[in-house]
Protein backbone atom coordinates (compact mmCIF):
# COMPACT_ATOMS: atom_id res chain seq x y z
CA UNK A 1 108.03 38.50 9.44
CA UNK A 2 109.10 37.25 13.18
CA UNK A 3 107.22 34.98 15.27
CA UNK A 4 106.17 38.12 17.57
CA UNK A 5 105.07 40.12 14.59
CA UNK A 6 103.34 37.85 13.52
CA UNK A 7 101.37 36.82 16.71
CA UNK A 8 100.67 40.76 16.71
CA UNK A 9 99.07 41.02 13.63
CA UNK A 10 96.76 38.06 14.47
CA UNK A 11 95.73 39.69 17.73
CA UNK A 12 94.95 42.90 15.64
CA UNK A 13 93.17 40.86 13.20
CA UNK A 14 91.34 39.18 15.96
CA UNK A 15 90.64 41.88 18.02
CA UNK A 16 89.55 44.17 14.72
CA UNK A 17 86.75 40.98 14.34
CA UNK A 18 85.76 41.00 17.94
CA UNK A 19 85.27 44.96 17.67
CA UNK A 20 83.45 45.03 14.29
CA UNK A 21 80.16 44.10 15.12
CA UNK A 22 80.09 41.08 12.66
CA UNK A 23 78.39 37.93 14.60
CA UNK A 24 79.99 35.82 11.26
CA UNK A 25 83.27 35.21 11.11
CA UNK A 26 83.28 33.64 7.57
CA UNK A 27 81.88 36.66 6.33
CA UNK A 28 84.47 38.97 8.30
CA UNK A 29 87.43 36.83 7.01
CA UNK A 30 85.33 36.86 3.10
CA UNK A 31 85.59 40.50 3.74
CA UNK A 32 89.21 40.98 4.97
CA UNK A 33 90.69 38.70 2.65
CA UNK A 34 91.67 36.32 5.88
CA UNK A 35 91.54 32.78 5.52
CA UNK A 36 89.14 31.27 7.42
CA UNK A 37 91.12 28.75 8.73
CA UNK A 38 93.86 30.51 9.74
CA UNK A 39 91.45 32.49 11.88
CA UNK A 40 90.21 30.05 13.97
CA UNK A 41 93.32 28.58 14.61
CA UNK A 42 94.88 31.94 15.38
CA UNK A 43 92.17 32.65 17.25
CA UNK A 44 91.92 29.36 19.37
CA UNK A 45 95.81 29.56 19.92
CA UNK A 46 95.30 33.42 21.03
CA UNK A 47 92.26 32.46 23.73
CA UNK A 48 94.87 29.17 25.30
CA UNK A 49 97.78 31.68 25.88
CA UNK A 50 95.88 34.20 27.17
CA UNK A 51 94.56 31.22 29.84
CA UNK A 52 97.53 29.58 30.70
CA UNK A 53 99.73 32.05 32.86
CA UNK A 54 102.89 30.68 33.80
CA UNK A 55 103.88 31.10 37.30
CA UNK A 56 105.86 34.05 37.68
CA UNK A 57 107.31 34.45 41.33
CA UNK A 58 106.04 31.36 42.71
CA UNK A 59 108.85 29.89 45.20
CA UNK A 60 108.24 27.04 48.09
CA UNK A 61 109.29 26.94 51.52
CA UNK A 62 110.09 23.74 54.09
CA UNK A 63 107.82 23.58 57.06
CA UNK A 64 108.85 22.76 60.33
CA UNK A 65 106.98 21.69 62.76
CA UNK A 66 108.29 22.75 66.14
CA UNK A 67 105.09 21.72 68.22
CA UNK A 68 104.66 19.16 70.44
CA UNK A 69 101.10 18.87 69.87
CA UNK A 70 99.80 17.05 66.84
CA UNK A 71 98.55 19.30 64.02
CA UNK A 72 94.71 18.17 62.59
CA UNK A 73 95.19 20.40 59.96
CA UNK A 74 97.31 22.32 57.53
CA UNK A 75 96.26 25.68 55.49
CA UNK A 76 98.45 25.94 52.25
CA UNK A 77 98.38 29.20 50.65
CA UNK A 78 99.16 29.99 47.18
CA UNK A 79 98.74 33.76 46.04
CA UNK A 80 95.04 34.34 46.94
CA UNK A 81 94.10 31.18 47.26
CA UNK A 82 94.26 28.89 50.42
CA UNK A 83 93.53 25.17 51.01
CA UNK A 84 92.83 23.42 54.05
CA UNK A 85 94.14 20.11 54.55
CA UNK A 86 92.81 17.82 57.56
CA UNK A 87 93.89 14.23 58.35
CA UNK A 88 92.80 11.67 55.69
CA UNK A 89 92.96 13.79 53.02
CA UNK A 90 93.10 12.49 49.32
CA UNK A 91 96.70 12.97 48.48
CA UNK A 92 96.11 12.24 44.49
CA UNK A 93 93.13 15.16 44.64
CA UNK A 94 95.39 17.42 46.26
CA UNK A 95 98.34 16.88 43.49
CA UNK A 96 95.79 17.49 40.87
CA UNK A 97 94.94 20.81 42.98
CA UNK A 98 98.49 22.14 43.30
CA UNK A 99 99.58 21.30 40.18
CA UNK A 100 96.51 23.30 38.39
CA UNK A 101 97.44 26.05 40.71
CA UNK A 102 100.80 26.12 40.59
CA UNK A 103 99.95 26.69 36.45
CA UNK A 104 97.18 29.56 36.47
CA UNK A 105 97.95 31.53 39.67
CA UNK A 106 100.58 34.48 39.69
C-alpha cells in the first residue's frame, strides 16, 4: 500500500468514526477491528495537517520610501490579514507574528 493510500484509508476510517454516532472510540475501533492506537495517532496526525497550511502563493515585495516626510506608521498586509506597525514597536513580537502567518495564511 503507498503512503497516499494509506493516509486515505485512515481519513475514511476516521471520518466513518466521526459519522457513526459512537461517542467511544475504543468501542468503535473493538468494533472495526482497528487498533486503538493506531487511531489516535492517525487521527492526531490527520487533525495537525489539516491545521498547518503551507503557504501557497505567498511572495514579498521591497518598499521604498519615496517621501520626504517621516512615516509614524506602516500597515503590512498578508492575505486578509493586516498589521499596523507604529514607531517603537516590539520587533521580536512582530517576528513571532509573521512567521505564524506566513505558516497558516494562503
Amino acid at each position: 500500500m503507498s503512503p497516499d493510500e494509506r493516509i486515505l484509508m485512515w481519513q475514511q476510517r476516521v471520518n466513518t468514526y466521526k459519522s457513526s454516532g459512537e461517542t467511544s472510540i475504543k468501542a468503535w475501533c473493538t468494533q472495526n477491528q482497528v487498533g486503538l492506537q493506531s487511531m489516535y495517532k492517525w487521527m492526531k496526525r490527520l487533525e495537525l495537517e489539516a491545521t498547518n497550511i503551507a503557504p501557497s502563493s505567498t511572495q514579498w515585495i521591497s518598499i521604498v520610501n519615496n517621501y520626504e516626510e517621516p512615516i509614524s506608521h506602516l500597515t503590512v498586509k498578508i492575505g486578509d490579514f493586516s498589521i499596523e506597525i507604529k514607531e517603537g514597536f516590539n520587533r521580536s513580537l512582530f517576528n513571532e507574528v509573521l512567521q505564524i502567518l506566513q505558516t497558516h495564511v494562503k
